[in-house]
Protein backbone atom coordinates (compact mmCIF):
# COMPACT_ATOMS: atom_id res chain seq x y z
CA UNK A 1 6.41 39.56 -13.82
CA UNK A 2 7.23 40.48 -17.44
CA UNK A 3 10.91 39.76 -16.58
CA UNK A 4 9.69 36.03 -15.38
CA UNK A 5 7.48 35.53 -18.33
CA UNK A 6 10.22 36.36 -20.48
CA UNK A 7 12.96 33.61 -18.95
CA UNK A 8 10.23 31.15 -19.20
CA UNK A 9 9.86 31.83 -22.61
CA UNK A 10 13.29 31.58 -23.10
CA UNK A 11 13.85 28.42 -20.82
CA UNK A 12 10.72 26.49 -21.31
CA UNK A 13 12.70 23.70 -20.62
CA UNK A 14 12.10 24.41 -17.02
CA UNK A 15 8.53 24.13 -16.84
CA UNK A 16 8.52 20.16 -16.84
CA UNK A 17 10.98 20.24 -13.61
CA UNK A 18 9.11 23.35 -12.08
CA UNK A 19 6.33 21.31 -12.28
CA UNK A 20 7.54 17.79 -11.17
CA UNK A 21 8.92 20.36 -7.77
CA UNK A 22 5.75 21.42 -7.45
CA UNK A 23 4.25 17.93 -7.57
CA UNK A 24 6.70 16.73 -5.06
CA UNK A 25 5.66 19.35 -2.35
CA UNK A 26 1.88 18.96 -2.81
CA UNK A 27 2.66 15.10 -2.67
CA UNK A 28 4.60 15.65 0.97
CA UNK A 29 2.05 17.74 2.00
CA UNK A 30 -0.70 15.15 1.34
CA UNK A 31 1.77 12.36 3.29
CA UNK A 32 2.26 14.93 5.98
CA UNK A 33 -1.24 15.56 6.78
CA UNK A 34 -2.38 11.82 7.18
CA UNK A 35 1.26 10.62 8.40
CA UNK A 36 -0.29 8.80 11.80
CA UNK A 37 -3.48 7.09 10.37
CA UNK A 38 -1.17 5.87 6.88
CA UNK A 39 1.45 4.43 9.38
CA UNK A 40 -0.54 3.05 12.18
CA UNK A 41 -1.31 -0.84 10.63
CA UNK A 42 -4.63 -2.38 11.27
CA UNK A 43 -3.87 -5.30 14.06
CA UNK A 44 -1.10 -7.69 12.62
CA UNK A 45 -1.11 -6.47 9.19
CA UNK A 46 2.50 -5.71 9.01
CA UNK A 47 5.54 -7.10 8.81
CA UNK A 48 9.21 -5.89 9.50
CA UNK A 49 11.02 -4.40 11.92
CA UNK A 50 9.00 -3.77 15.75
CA UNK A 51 10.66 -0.78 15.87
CA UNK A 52 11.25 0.59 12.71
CA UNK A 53 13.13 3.64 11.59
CA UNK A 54 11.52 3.72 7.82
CA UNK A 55 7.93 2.58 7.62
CA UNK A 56 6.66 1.69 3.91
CA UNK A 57 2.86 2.13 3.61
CA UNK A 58 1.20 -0.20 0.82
CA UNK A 59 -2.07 -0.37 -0.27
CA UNK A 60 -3.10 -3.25 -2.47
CA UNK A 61 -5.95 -5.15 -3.92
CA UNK A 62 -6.05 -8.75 -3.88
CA UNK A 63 -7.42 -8.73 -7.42
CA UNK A 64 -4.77 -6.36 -8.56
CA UNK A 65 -1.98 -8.06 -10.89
CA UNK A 66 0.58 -5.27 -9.89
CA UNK A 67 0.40 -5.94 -6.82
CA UNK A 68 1.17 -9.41 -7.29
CA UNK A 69 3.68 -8.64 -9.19
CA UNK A 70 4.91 -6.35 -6.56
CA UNK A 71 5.60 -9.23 -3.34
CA UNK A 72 9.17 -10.13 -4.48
CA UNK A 73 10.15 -6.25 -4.57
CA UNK A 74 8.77 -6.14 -1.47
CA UNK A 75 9.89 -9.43 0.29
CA UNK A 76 13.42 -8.46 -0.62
CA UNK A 77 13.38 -4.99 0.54
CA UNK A 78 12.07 -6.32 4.27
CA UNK A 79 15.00 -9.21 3.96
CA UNK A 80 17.99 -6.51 2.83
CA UNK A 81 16.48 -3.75 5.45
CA UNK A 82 16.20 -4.25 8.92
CA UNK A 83 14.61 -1.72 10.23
CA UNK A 84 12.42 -1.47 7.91
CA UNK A 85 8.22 -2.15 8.35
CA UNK A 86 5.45 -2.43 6.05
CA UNK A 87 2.40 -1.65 6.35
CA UNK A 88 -0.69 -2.87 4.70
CA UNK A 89 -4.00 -1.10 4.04
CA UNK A 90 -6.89 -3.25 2.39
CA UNK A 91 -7.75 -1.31 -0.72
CA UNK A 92 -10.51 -3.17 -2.39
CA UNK A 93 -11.35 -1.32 -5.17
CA UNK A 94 -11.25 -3.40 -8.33
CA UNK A 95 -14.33 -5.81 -7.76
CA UNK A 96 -17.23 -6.33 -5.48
CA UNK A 97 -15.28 -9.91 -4.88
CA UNK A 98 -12.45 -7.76 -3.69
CA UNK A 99 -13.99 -6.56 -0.99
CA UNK A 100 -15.10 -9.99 0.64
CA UNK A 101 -11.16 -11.13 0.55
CA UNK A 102 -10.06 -7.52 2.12
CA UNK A 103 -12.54 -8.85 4.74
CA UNK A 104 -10.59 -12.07 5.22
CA UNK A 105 -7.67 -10.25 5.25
CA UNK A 106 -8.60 -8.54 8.16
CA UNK A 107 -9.65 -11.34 10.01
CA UNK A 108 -6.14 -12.61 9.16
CA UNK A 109 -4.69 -9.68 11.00
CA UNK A 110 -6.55 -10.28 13.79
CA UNK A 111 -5.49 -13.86 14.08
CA UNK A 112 -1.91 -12.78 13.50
CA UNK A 113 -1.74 -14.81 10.30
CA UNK A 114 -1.94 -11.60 8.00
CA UNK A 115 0.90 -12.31 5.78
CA UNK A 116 0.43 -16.11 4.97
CA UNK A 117 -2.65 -15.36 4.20
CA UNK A 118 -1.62 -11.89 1.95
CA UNK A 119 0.94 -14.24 0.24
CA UNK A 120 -1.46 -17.02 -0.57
CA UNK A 121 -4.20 -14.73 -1.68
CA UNK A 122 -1.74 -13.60 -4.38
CA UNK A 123 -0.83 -17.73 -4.97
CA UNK A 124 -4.67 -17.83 -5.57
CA UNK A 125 -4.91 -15.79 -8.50
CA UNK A 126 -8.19 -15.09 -7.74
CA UNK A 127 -10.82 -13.22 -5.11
CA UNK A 128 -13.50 -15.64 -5.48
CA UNK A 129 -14.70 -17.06 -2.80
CA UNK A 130 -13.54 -20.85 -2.96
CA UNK A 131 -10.27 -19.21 -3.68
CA UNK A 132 -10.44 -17.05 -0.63
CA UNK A 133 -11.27 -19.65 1.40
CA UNK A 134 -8.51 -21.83 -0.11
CA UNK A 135 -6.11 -19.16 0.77
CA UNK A 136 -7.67 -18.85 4.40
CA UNK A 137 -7.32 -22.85 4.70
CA UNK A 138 -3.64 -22.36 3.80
CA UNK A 139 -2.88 -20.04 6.05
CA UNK A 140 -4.34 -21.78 8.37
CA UNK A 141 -7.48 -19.78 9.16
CA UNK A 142 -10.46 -21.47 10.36
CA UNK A 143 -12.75 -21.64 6.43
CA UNK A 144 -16.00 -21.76 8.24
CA UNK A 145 -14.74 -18.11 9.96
CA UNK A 146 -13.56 -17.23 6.74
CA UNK A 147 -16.67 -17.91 4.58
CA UNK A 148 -18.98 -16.12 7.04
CA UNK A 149 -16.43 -13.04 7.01
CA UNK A 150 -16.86 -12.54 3.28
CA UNK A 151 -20.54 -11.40 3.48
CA UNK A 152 -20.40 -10.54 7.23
CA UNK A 153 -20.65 -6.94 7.32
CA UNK A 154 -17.81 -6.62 9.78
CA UNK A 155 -14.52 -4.59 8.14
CA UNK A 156 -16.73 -1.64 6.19
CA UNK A 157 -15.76 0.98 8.40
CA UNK A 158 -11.91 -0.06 8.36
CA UNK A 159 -12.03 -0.94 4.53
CA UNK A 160 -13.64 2.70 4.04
CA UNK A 161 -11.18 4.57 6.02
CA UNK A 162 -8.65 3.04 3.78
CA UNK A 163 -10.29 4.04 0.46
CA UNK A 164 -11.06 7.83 2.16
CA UNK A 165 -7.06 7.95 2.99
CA UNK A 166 -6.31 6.62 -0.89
CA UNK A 167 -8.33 8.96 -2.07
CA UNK A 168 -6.69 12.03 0.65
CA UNK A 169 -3.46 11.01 -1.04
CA UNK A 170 -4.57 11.57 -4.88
CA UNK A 171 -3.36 7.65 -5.42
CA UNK A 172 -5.40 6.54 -8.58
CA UNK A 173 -4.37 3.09 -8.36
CA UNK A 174 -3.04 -0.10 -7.22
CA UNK A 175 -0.33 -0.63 -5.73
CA UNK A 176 -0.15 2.52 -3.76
CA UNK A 177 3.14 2.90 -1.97
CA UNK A 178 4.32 5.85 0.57
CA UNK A 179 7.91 6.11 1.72
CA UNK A 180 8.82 8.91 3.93
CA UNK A 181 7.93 11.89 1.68
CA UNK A 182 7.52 9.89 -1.56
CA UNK A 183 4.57 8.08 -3.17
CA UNK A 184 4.31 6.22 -6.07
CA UNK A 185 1.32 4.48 -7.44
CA UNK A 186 1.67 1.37 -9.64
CA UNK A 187 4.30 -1.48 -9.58
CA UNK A 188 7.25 0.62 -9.24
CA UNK A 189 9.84 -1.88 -9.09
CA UNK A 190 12.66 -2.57 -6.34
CA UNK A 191 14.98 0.03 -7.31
CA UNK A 192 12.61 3.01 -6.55
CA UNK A 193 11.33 1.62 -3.48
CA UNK A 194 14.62 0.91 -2.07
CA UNK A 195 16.08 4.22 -3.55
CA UNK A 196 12.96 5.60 -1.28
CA UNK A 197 13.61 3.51 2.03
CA UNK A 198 17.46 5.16 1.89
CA UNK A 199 16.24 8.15 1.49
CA UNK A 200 13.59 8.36 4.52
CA UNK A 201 15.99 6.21 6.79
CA UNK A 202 18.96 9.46 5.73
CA UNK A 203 16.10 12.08 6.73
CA UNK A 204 15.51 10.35 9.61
């Protein structure tokens, strides 16, 4: 012990990458743990590959501004990879109004119009409800269904099991993204995520 306490004095230059390791393996065991439930999609909210061989996991709020600002990264990645699926899990966590269009967005799934409605709740700007009901109307969800599914109490169990597996994870924030063995929280940019998708696809 003295001998190790001595090179660390010595070398405290690797404490930060010691700790970043150490990081890294807690963060893989977290994935690991909660792998099925974070890559099973609720009904039609996913898009991709059928069969993929990398699945990215995302967790956004429609009231979240990183997440927004997140769609292109992730539009491209699904357009220059194949076999790659994503996978979204309502995290409503921002505002009470958030939760209402997470409910929409399940309904969405259901009706296999998950994505033009995700992408038009983002065109919104907004998670109130004329605004999620605009974005329902435009993707071509029925608004009287939609309006009665934002204070329906339908979704809580589904929404909660998404904050609980969030929360499993350590992910403070929105976005929350898991690739293979990697997660990063915030709006990461393309790079990383595709850097991430290579990397799961090699470890197959």
């Amino acid at each position: 012990e003295a001998i190790v306490r001595d090179y660390i004095l010595e070398h405290p230059e690797i404490i930060p990458e010691a700790v970043k390791r150490l990081q890294a393996k807690q963060a893989t065991a977290k994935i690991e743990a909660n792998r099925a439930e974070l890559e099973k999609p609720y009904s039609g909210a996913w898009e991709g590959a059928a069969s993929p061989k990398v699945t990215l996991v995302a967790f956004m709020d429609y009231a979240c501004g990183y997440c927004r600002a997140s769609l292109p990264d992730l539009q491209r990645l699904v357009k220059d990879n194949p076999d790659l699926r994503i996978v979204y899990h309502e995290l409503p966590v921002i505002t009470q109004a958030s939760v209402g269009a997470a409910k929409v967005g399940l309904l969405a799934a259901d009706s296999g119009k998950y994505m033009a409605f995700h992408k038009a709740m983002y065109a919104e700007g907004s998670v109130e409800p004329s605004a999620v009901v605009n974005a329902a109307r435009a993707a071509g969800l029925d608004a009287g269904k939609a309006k009665a599914a934002i204070s329906a109490d339908g979704g809580e169990e589904t929404l909660m099991g998404n904050i609980r597996l969030a929360v499993a994870l350590g992910g403070e924030r929105t976005p929350l993204f898991v690739v293979g063995n990697q997660m990063f929280n915030g709006s990461v940019g393309y790079d990383a995520l595709k850097a991430a998708v290579d990397e799961a696809r090699k470890a197959g």
